[in-house]
Protein backbone atom coordinates (compact mmCIF):
# COMPACT_ATOMS: atom_id res chain seq x y z
CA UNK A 1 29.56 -13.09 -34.15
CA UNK A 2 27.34 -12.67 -30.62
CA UNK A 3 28.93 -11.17 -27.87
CA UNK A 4 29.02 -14.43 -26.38
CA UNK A 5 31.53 -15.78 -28.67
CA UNK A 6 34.04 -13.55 -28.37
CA UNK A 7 37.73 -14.23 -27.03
CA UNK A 8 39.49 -11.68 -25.12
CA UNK A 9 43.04 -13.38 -25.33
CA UNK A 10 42.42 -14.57 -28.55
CA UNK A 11 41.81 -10.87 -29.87
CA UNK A 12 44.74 -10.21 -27.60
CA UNK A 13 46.88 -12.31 -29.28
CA UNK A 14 45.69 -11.18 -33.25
CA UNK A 15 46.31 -7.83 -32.19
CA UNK A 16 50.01 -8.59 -31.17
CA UNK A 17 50.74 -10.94 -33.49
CA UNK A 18 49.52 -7.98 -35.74
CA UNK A 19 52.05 -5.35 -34.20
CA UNK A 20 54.69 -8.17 -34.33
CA UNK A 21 54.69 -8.37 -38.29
CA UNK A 22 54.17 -4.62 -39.18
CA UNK A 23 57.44 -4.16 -36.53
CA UNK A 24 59.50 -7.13 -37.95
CA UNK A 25 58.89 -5.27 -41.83
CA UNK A 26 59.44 -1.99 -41.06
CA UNK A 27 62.72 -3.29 -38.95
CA UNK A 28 63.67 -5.41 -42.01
CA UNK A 29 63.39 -2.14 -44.57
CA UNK A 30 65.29 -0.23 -42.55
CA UNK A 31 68.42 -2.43 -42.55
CA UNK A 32 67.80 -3.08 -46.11
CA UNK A 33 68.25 0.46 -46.87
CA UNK A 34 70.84 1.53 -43.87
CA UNK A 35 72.90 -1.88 -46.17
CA UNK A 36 72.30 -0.50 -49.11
CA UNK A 37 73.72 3.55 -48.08
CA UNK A 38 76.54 1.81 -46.17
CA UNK A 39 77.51 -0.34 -49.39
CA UNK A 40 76.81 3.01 -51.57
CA UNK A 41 79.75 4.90 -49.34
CA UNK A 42 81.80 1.94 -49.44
CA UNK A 43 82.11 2.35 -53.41
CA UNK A 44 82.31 6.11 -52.99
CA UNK A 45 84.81 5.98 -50.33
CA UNK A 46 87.04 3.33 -52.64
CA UNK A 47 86.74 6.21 -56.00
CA UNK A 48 87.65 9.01 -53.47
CA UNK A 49 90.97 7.19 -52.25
CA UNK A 50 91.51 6.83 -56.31
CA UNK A 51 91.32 10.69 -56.34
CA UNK A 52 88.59 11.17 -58.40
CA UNK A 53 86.33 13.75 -58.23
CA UNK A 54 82.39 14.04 -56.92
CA UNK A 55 81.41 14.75 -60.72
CA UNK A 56 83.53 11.82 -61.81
CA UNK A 57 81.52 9.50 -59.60
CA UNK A 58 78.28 10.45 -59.52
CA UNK A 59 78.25 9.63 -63.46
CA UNK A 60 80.54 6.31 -63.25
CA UNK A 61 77.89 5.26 -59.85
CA UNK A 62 74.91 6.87 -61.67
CA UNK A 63 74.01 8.14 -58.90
CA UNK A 64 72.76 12.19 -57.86
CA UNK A 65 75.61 14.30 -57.62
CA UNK A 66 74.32 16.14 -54.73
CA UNK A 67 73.66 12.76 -52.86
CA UNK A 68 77.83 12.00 -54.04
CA UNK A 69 78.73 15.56 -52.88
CA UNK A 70 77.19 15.35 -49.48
CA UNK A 71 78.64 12.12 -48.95
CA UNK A 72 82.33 12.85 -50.59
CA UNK A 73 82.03 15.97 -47.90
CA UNK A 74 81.17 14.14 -44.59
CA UNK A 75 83.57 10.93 -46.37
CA UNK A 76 86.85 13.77 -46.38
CA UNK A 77 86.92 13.53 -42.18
CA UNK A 78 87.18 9.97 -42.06
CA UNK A 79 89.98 9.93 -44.36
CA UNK A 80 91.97 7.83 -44.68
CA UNK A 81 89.95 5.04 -43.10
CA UNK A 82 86.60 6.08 -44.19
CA UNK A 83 84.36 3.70 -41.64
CA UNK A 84 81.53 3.64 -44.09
CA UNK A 85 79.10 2.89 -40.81
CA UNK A 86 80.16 5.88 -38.67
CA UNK A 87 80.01 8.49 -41.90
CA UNK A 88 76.42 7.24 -42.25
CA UNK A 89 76.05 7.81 -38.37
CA UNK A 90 77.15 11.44 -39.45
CA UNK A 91 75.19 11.88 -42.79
């Protein structure tokens, strides 16, 4: 390419359209993974109104215990509502 072919607003435009996508995917993991916490509380918020205990559903979940603990902790000041969106605001 000379420097007589090229397009300012085209490169202009390729460099947004650019920033546009990488934006749009990195926006789209994020909710994917803020939906997939929120949905993880939800089922840890429904086994904690059942009275059962961290251990008890970390291994029914599979999930870390530590992860369970830290949300069963933060879960325990939203009780008995537990809002699964505002204890991930808090997590």
């Amino acid at each position: 390419m000379s420097i007589y072919e090229y397009d300012e607003e085209l490169h202009k435009q390729t460099l947004h359209d650019e920033g546009y996508e990488d934006g749009f995917k990195d926006g789209f993991d994020d909710g994917f993974s803020s939906g997939e916490s929120v949905n993880l509380i939800k089922m840890i918020c429904r086994k904690l109104q059942k009275r059962k205990t961290p251990e008890t559903i970390a291994d029914e979940l599979e999930e870390d215990l530590d992860t369970v603990k830290k949300i069963c902790d933060t879960a325990k000041t939203f009780a008995p509502k537990y809002d699964a969106k505002e204890i991930l605001k808090h997590l």
